[in-house]
PDB file of N, CA and C in Angstrom:
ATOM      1  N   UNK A   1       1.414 -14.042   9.643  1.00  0.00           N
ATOM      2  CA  UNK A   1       0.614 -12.840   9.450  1.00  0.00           C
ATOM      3  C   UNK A   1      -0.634 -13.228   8.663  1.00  0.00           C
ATOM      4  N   UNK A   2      -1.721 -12.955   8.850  1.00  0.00           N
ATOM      5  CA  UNK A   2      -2.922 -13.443   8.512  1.00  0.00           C
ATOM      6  C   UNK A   2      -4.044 -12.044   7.862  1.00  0.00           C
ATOM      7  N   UNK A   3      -3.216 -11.186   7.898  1.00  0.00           N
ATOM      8  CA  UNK A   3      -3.507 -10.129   7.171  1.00  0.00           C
ATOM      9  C   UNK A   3      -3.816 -10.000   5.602  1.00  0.00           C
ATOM     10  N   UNK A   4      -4.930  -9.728   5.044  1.00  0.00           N
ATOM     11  CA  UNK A   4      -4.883  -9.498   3.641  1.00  0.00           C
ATOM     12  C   UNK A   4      -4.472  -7.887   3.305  1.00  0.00           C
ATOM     13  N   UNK A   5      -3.332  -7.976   2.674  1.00  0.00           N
ATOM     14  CA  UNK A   5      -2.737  -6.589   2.662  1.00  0.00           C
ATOM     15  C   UNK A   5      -3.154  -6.662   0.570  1.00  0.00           C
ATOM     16  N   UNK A   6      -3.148  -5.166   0.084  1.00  0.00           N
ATOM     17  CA  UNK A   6      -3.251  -4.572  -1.277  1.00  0.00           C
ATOM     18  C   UNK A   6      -2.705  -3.189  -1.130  1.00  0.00           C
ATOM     19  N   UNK A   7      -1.953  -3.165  -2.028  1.00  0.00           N
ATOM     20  CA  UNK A   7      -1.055  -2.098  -2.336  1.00  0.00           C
ATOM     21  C   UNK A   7      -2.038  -1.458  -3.473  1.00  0.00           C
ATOM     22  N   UNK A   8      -1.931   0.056  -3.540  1.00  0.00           N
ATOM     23  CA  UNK A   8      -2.980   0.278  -4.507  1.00  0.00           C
ATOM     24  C   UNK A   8      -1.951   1.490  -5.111  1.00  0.00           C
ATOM     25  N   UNK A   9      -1.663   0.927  -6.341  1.00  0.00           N
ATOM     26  CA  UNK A   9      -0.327   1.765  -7.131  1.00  0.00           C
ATOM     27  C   UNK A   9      -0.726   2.569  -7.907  1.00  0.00           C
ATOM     28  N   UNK A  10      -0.266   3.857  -8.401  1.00  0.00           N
ATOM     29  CA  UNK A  10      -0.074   4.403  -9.820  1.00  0.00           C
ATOM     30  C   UNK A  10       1.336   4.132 -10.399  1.00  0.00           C
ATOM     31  N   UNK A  11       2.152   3.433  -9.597  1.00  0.00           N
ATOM     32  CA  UNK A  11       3.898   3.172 -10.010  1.00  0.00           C
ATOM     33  C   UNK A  11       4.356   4.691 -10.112  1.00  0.00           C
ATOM     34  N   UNK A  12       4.043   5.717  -8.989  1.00  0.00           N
ATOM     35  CA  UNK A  12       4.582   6.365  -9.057  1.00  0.00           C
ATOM     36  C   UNK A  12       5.640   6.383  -8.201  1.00  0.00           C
ATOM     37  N   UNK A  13       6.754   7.715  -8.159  1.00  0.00           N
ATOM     38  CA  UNK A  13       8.279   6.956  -6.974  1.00  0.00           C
ATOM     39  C   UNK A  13       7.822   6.288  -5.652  1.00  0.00           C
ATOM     40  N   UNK A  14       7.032   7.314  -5.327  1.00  0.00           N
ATOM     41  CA  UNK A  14       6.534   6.883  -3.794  1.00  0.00           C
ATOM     42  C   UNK A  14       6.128   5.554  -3.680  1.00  0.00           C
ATOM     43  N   UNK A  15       5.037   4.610  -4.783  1.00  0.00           N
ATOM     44  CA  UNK A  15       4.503   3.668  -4.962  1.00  0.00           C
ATOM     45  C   UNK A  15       5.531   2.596  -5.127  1.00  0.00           C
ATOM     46  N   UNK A  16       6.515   3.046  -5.818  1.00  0.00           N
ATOM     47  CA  UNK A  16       7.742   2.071  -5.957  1.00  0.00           C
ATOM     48  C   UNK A  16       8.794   2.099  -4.473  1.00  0.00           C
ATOM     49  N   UNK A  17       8.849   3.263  -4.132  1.00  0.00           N
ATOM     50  CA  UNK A  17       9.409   2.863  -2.651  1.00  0.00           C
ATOM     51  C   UNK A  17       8.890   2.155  -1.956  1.00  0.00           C
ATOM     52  N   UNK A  18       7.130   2.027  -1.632  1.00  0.00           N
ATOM     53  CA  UNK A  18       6.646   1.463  -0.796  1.00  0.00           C
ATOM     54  C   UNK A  18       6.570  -0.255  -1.335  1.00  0.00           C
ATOM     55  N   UNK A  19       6.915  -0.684  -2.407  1.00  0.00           N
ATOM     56  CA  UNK A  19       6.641  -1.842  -3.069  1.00  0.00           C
ATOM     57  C   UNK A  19       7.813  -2.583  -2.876  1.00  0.00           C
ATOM     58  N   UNK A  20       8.998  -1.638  -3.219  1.00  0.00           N
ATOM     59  CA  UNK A  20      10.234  -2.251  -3.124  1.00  0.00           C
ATOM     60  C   UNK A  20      10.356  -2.275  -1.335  1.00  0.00           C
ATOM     61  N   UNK A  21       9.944  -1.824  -0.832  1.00  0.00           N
ATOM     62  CA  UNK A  21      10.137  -1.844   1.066  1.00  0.00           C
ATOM     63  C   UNK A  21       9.595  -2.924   0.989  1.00  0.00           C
ATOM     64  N   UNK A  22       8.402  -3.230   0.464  1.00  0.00           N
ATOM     65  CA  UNK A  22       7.461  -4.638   0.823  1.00  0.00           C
ATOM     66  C   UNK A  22       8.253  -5.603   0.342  1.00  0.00           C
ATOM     67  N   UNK A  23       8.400  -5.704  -1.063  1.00  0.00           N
ATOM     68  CA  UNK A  23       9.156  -6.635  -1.633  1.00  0.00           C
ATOM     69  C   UNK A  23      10.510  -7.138  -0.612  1.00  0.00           C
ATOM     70  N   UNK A  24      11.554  -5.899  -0.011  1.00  0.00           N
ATOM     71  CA  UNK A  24      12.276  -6.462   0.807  1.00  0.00           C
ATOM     72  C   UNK A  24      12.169  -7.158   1.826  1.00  0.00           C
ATOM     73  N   UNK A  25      11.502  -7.074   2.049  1.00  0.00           N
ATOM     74  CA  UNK A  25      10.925  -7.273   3.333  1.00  0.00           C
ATOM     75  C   UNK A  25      10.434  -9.188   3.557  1.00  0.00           C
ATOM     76  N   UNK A  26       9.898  -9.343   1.959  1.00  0.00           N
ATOM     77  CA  UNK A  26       9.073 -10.167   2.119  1.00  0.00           C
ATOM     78  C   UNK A  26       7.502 -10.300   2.658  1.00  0.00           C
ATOM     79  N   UNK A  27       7.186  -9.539   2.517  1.00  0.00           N
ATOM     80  CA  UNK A  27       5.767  -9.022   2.624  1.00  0.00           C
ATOM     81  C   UNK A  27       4.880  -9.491   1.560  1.00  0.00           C
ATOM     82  N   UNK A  28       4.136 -10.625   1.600  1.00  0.00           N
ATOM     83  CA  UNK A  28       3.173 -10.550   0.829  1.00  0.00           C
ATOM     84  C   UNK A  28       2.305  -9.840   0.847  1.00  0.00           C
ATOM     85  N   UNK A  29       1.911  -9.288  -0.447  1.00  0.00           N
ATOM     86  CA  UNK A  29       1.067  -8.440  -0.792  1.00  0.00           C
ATOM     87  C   UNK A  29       0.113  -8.540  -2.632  1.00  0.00           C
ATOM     88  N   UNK A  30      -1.106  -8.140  -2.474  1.00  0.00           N
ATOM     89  CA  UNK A  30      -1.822  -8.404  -3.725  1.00  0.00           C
ATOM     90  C   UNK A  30      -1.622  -6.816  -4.631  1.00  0.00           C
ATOM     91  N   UNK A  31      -1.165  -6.584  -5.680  1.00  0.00           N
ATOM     92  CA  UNK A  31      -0.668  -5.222  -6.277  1.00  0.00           C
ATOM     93  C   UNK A  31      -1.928  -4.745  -7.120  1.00  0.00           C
ATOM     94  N   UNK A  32      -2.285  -3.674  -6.903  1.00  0.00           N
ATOM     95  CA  UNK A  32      -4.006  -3.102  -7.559  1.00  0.00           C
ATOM     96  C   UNK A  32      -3.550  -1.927  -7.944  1.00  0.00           C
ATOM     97  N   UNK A  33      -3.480  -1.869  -9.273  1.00  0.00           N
ATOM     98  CA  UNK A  33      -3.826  -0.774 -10.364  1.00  0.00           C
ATOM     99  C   UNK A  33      -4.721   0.296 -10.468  1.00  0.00           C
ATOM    100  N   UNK A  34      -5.639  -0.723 -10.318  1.00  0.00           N
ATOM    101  CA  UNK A  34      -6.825   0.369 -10.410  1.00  0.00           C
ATOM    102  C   UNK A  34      -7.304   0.839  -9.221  1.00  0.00           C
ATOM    103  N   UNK A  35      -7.073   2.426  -9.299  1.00  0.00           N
ATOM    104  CA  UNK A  35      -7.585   2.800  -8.422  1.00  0.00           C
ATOM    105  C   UNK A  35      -8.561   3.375  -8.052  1.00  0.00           C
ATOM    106  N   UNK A  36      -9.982   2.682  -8.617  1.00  0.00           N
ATOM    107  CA  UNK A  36     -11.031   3.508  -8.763  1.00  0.00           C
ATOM    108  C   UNK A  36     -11.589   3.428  -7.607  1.00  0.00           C
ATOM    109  N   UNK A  37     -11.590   2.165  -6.549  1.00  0.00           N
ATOM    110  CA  UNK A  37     -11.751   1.897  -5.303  1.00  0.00           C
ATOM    111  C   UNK A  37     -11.160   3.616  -4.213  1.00  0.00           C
ATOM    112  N   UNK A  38     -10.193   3.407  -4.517  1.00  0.00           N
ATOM    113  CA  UNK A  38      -9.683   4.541  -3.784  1.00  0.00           C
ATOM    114  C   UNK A  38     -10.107   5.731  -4.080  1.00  0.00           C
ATOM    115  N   UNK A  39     -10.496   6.318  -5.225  1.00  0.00           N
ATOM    116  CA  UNK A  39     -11.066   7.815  -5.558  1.00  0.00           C
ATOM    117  C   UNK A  39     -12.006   7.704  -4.856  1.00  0.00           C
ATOM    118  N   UNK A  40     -13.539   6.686  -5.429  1.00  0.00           N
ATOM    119  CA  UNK A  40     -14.416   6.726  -4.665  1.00  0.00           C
ATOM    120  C   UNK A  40     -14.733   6.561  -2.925  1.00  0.00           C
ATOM    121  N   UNK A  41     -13.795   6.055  -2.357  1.00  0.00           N
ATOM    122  CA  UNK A  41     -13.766   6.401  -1.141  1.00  0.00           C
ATOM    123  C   UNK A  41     -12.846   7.602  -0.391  1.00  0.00           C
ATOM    124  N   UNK A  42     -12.905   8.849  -1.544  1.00  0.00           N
ATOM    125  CA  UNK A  42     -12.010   9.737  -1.017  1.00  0.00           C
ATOM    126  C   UNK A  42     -10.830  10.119  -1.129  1.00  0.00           C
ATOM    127  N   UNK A  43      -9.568   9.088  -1.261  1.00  0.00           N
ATOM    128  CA  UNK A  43      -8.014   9.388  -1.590  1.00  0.00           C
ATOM    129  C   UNK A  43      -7.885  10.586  -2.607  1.00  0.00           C
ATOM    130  N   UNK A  44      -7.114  11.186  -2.543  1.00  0.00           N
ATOM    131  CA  UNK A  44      -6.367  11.834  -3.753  1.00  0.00           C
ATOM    132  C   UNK A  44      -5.104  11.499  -3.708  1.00  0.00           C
ATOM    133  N   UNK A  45      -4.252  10.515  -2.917  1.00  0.00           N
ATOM    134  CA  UNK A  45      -2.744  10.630  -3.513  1.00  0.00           C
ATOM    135  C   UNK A  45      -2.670   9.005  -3.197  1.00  0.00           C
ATOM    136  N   UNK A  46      -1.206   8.331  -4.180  1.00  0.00           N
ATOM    137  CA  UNK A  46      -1.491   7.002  -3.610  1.00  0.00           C
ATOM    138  C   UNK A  46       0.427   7.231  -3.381  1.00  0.00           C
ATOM    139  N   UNK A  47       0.634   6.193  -3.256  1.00  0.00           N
ATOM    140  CA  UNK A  47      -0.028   4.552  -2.971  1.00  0.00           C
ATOM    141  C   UNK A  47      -0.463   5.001  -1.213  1.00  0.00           C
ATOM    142  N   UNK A  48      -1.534   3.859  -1.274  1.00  0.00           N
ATOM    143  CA  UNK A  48      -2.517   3.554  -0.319  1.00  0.00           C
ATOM    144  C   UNK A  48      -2.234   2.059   0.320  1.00  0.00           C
ATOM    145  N   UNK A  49      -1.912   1.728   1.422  1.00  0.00           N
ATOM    146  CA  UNK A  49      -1.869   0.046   1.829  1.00  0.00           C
ATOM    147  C   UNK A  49      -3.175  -0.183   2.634  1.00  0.00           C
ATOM    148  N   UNK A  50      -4.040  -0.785   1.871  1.00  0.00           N
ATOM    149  CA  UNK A  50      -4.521  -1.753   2.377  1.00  0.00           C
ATOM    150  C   UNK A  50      -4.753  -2.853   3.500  1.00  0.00           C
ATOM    151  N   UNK A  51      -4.465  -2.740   5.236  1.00  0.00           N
ATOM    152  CA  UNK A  51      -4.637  -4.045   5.924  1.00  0.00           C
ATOM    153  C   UNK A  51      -5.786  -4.192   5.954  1.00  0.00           C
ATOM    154  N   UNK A  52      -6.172  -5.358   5.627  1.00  0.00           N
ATOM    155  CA  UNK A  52      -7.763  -6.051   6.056  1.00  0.00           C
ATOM    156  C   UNK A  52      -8.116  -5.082   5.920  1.00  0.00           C
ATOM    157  N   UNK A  53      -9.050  -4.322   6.478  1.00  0.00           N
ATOM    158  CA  UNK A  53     -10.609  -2.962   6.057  1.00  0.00           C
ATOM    159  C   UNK A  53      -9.489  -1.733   7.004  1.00  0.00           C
ATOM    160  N   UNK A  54      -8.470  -1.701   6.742  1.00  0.00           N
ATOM    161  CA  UNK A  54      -7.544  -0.432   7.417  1.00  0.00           C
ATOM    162  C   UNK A  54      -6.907   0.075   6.157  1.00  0.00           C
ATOM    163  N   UNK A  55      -6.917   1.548   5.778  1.00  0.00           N
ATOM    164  CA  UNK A  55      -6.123   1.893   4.802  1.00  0.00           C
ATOM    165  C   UNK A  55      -4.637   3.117   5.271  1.00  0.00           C
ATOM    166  N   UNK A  56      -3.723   2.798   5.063  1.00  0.00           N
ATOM    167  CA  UNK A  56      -2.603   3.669   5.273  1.00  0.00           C
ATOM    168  C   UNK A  56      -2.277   4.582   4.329  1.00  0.00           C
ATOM    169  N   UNK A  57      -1.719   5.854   4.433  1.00  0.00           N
ATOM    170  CA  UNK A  57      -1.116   6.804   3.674  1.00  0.00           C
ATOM    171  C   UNK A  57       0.500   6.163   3.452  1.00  0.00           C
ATOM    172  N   UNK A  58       1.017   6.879   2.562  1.00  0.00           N
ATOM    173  CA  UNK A  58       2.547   6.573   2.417  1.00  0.00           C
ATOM    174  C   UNK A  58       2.994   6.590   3.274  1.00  0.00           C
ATOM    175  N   UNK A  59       3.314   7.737   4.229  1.00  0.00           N
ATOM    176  CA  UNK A  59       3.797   8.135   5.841  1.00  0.00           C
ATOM    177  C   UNK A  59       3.256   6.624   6.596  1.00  0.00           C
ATOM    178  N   UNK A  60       2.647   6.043   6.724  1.00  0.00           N
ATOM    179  CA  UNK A  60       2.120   5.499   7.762  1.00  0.00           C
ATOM    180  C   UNK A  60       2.286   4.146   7.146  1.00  0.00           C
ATOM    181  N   UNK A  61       2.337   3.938   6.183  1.00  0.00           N
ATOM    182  CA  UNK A  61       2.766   2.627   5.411  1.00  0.00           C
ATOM    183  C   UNK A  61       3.790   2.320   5.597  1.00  0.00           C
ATOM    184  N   UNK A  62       4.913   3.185   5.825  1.00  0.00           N
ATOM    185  CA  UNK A  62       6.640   3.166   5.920  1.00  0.00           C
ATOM    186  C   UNK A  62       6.663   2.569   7.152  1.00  0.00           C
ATOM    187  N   UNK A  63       6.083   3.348   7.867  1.00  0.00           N
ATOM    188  CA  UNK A  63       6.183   3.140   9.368  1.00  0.00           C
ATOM    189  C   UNK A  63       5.438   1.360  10.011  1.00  0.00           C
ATOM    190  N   UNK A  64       4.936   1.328   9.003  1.00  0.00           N
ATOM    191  CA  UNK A  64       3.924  -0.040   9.596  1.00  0.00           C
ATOM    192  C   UNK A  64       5.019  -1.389   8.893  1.00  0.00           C
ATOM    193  N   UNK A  65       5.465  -1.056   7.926  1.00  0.00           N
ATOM    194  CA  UNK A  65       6.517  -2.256   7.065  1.00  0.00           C
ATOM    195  C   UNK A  65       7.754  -1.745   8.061  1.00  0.00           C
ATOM    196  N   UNK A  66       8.089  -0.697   8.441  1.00  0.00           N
ATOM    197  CA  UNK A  66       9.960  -0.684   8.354  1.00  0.00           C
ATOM    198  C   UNK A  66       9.418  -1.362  10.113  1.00  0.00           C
ATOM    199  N   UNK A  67       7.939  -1.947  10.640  1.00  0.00           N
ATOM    200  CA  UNK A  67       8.056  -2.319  12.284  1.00  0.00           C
ATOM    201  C   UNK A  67       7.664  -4.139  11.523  1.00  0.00           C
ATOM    202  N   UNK A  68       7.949  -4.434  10.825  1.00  0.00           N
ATOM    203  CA  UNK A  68       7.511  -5.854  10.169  1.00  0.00           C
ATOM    204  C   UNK A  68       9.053  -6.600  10.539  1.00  0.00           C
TER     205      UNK A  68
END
């Protein structure tokens, strides 16, 4: 996989489900705190995944790891 993936956390539950899915998984991934990237382009809820210049919602993040 040649994908640069970033998880963009507040460690909230949702953020930890989607981390611990990755983590199972074996999914590398780079973990980003700050989410000032994401306000300014719009988000209001996270976690947000990151592929290359593609960003996913939670819903769609599940769905893209649980097809990995």
């Amino acid at each position: 996989m040649g994908s640069e993936l970033t998880l963009f956390t507040t460690n909230c539950p949702k953020c930890k489900i989607l981390e611990k899915k990755m983590n199972d998984k074996k999914i590398n991934f780079k973990l980003e705190t700050d989410v000032t990237e994401l306000i300014d382009m719009g988000f209001t809820t996270a976690p947000v995944l990151k592929i290359d210049n593609d960003y996913l919602d939670f819903g769609e993040a599940i769905k893209w790891v649980n097809k990995q």
